[in-house]
N, C-alpha and C. Protein backbone atom coordinates (compact mmCIF):
# COMPACT_ATOMS: atom_id res chain seq x y z
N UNK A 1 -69.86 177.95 -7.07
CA UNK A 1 -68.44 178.11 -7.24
C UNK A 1 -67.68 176.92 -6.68
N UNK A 2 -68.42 176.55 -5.59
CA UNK A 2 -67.73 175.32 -4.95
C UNK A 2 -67.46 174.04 -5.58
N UNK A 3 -69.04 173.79 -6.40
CA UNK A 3 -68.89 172.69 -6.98
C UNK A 3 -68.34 172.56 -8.21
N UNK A 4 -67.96 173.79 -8.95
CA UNK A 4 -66.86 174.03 -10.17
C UNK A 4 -65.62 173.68 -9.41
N UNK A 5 -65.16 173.77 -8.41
CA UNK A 5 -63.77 173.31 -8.03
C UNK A 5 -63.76 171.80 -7.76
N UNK A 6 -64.58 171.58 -7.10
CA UNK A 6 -64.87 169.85 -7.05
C UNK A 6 -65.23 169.43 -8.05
N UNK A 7 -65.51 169.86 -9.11
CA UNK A 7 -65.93 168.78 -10.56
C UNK A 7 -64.88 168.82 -11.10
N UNK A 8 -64.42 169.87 -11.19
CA UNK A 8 -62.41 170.02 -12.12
C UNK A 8 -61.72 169.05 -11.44
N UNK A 9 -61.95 169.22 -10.01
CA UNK A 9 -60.73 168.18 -8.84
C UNK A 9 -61.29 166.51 -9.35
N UNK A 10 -62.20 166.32 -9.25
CA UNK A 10 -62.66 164.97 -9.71
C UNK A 10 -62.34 164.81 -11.37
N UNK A 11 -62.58 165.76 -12.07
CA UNK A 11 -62.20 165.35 -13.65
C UNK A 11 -60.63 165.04 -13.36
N UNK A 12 -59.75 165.94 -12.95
CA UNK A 12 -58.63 165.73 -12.95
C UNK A 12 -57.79 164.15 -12.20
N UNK A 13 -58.64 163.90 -11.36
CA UNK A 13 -58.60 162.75 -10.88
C UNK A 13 -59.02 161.52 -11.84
N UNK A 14 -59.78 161.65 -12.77
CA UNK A 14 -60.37 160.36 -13.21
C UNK A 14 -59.78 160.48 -14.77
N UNK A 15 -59.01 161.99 -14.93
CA UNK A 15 -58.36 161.50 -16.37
C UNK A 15 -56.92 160.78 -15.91
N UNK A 16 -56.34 161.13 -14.64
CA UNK A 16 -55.31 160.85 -14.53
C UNK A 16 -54.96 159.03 -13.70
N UNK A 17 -56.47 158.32 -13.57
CA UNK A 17 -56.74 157.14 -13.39
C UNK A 17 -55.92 156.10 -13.94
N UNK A 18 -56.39 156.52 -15.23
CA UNK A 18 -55.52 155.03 -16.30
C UNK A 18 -53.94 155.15 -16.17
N UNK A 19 -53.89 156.52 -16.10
CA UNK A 19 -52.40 156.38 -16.08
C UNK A 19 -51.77 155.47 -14.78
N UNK A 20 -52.49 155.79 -13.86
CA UNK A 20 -51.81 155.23 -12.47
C UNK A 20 -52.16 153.62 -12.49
N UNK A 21 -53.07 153.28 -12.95
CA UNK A 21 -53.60 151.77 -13.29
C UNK A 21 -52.69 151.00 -14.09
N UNK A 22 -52.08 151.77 -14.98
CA UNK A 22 -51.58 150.93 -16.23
C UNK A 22 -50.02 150.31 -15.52
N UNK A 23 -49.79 150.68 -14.66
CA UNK A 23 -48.39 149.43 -13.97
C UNK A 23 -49.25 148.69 -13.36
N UNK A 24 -49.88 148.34 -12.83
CA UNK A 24 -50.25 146.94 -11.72
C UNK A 24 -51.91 146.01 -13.04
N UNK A 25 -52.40 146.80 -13.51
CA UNK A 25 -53.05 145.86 -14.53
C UNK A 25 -52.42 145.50 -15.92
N UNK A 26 -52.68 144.27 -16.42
CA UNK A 26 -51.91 144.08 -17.61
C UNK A 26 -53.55 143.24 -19.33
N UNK A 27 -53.45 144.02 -19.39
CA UNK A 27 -54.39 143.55 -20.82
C UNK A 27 -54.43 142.39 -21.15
N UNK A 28 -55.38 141.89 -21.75
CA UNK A 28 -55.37 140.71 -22.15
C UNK A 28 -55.88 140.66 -23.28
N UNK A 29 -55.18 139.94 -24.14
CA UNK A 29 -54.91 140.35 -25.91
C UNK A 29 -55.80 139.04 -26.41
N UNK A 30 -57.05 139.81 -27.36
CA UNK A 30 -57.64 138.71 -27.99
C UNK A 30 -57.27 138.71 -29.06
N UNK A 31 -57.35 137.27 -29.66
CA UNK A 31 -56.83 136.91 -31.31
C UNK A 31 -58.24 137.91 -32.23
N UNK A 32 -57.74 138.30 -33.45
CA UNK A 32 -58.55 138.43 -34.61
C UNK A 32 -59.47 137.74 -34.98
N UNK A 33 -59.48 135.95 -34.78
CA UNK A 33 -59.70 134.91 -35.18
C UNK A 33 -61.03 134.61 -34.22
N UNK A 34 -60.89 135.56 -33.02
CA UNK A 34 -62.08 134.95 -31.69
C UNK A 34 -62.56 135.91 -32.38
N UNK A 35 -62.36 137.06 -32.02
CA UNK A 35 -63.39 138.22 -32.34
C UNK A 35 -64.20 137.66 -33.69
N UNK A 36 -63.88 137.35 -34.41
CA UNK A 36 -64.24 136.96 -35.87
C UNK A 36 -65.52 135.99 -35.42
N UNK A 37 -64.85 135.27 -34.60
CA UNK A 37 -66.09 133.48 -34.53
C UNK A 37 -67.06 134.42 -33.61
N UNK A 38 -66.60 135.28 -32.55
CA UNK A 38 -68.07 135.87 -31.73
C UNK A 38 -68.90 136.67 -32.43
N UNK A 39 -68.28 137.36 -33.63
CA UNK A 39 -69.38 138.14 -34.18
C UNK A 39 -70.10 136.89 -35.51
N UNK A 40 -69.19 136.17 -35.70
CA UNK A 40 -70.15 135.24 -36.48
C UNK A 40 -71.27 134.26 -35.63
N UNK A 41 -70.61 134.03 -34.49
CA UNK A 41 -71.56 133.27 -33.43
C UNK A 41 -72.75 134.07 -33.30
N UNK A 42 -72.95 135.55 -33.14
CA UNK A 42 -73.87 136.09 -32.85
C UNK A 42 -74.74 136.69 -33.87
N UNK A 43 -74.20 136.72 -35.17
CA UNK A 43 -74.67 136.74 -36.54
C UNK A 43 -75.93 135.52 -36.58
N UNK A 44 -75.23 133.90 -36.67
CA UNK A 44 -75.94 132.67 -36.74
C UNK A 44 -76.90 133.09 -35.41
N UNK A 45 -76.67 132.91 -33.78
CA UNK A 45 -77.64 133.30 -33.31
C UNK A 45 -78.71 134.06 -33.51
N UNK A 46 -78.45 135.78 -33.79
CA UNK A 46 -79.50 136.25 -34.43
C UNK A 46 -80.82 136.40 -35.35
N UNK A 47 -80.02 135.38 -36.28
CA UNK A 47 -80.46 134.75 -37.48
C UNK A 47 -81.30 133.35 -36.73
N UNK A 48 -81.17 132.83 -35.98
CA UNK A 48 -82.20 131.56 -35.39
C UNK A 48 -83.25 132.09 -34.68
N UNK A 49 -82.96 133.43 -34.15
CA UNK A 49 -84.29 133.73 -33.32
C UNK A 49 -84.99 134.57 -34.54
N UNK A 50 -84.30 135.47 -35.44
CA UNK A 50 -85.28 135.81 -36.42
C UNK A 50 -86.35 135.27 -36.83
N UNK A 51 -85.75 133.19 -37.50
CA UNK A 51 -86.52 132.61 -38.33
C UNK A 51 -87.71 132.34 -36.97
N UNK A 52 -87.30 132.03 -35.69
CA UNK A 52 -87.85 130.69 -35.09
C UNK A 52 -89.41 132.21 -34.65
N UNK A 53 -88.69 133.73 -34.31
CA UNK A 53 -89.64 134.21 -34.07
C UNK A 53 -90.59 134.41 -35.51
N UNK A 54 -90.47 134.40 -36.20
CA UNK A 54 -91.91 134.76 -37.69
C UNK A 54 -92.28 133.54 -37.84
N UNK A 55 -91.43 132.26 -37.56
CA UNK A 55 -92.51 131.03 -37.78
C UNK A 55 -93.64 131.04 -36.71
N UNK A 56 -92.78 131.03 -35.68
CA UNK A 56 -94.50 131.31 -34.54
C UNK A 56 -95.39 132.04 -34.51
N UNK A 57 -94.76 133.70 -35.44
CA UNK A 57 -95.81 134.57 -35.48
C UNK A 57 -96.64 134.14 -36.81
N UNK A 58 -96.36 133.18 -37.89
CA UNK A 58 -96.98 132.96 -39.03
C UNK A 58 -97.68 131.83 -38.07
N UNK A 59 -97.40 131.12 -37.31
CA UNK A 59 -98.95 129.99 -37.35
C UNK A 59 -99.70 130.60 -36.62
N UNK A 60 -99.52 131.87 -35.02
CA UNK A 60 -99.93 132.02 -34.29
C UNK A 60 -101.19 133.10 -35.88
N UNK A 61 -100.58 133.70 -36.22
CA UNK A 61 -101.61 134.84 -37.20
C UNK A 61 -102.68 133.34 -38.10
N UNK A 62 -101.87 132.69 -38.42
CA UNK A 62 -102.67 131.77 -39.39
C UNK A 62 -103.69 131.09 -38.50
N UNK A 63 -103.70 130.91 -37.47
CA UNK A 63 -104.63 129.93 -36.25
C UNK A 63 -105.72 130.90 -36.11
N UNK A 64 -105.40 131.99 -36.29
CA UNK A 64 -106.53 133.21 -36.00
C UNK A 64 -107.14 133.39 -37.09
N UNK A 65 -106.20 133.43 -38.32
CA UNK A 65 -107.47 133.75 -39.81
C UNK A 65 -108.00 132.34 -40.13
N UNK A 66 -107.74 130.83 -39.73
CA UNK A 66 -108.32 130.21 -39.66
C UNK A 66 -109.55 129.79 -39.05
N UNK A 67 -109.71 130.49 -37.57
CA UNK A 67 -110.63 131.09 -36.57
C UNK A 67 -111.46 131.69 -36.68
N UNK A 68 -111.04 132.88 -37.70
CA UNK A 68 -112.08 134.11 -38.35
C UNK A 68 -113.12 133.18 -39.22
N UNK A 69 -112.32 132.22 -40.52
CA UNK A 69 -113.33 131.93 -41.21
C UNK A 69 -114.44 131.42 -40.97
N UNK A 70 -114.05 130.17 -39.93
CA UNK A 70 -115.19 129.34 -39.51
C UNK A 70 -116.05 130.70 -38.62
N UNK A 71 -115.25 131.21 -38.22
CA UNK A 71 -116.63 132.18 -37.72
C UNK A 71 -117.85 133.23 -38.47
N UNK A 72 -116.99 133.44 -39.65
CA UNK A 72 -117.80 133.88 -41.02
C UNK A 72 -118.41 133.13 -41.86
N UNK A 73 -118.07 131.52 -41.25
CA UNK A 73 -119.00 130.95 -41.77
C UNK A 73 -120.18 130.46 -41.16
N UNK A 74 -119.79 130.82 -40.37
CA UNK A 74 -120.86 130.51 -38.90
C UNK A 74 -122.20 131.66 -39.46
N UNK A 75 -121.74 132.64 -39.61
CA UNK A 75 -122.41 133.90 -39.31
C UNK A 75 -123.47 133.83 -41.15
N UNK A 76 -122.27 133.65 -41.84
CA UNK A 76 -123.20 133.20 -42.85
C UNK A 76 -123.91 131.92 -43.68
N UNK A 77 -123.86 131.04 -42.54
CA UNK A 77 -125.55 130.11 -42.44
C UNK A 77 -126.57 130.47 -41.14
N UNK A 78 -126.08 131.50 -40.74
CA UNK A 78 -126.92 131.75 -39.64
C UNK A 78 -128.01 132.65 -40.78
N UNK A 79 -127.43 133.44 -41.36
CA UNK A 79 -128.28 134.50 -42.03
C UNK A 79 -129.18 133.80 -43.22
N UNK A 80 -128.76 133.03 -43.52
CA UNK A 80 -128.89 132.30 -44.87
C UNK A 80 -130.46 131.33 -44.52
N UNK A 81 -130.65 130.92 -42.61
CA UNK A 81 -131.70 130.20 -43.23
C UNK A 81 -132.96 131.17 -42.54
């Protein structure tokens, strides 16, 4: 029962926060134009680690099936003589 009165007392406290905040802090207004370049900035970023990660994973996979063969070929002149 106790802590139903202390969770109401604290809700009531933390809806009534912003209100008491909003004289002594003042917003700071971003242009349309930033928002625009950060989500395109992070679009192009995204897009560089995409490519740069599958190129490494295409040579790192290709270094290995290159690896495999000579080892299947290993295996078949071993059998062969």
């Amino acid at each position: 029962m106790a802590s139903d009165k202390l969770f109401t007392l604290v809700l009531i406290f933390l809806c009534n926060l912003p209100g008491a905040l909003t004289d002594s802090v003042s917003c700071y207004r971003i242009d349309p134009a930033v928002i625009a370049g950060i989500i395109a900035a992070d679009l192009v970023l995204t897009l560089i680690i995409v490519v740069l990660t599958y190129k490494c994973a295409s040579s790192q996979r290709q270094k290995i099936d290159d690896a495999n063969k000579v080892y299947m070929n290993v295996r078949a002149n071993c059998k062969s003589t």
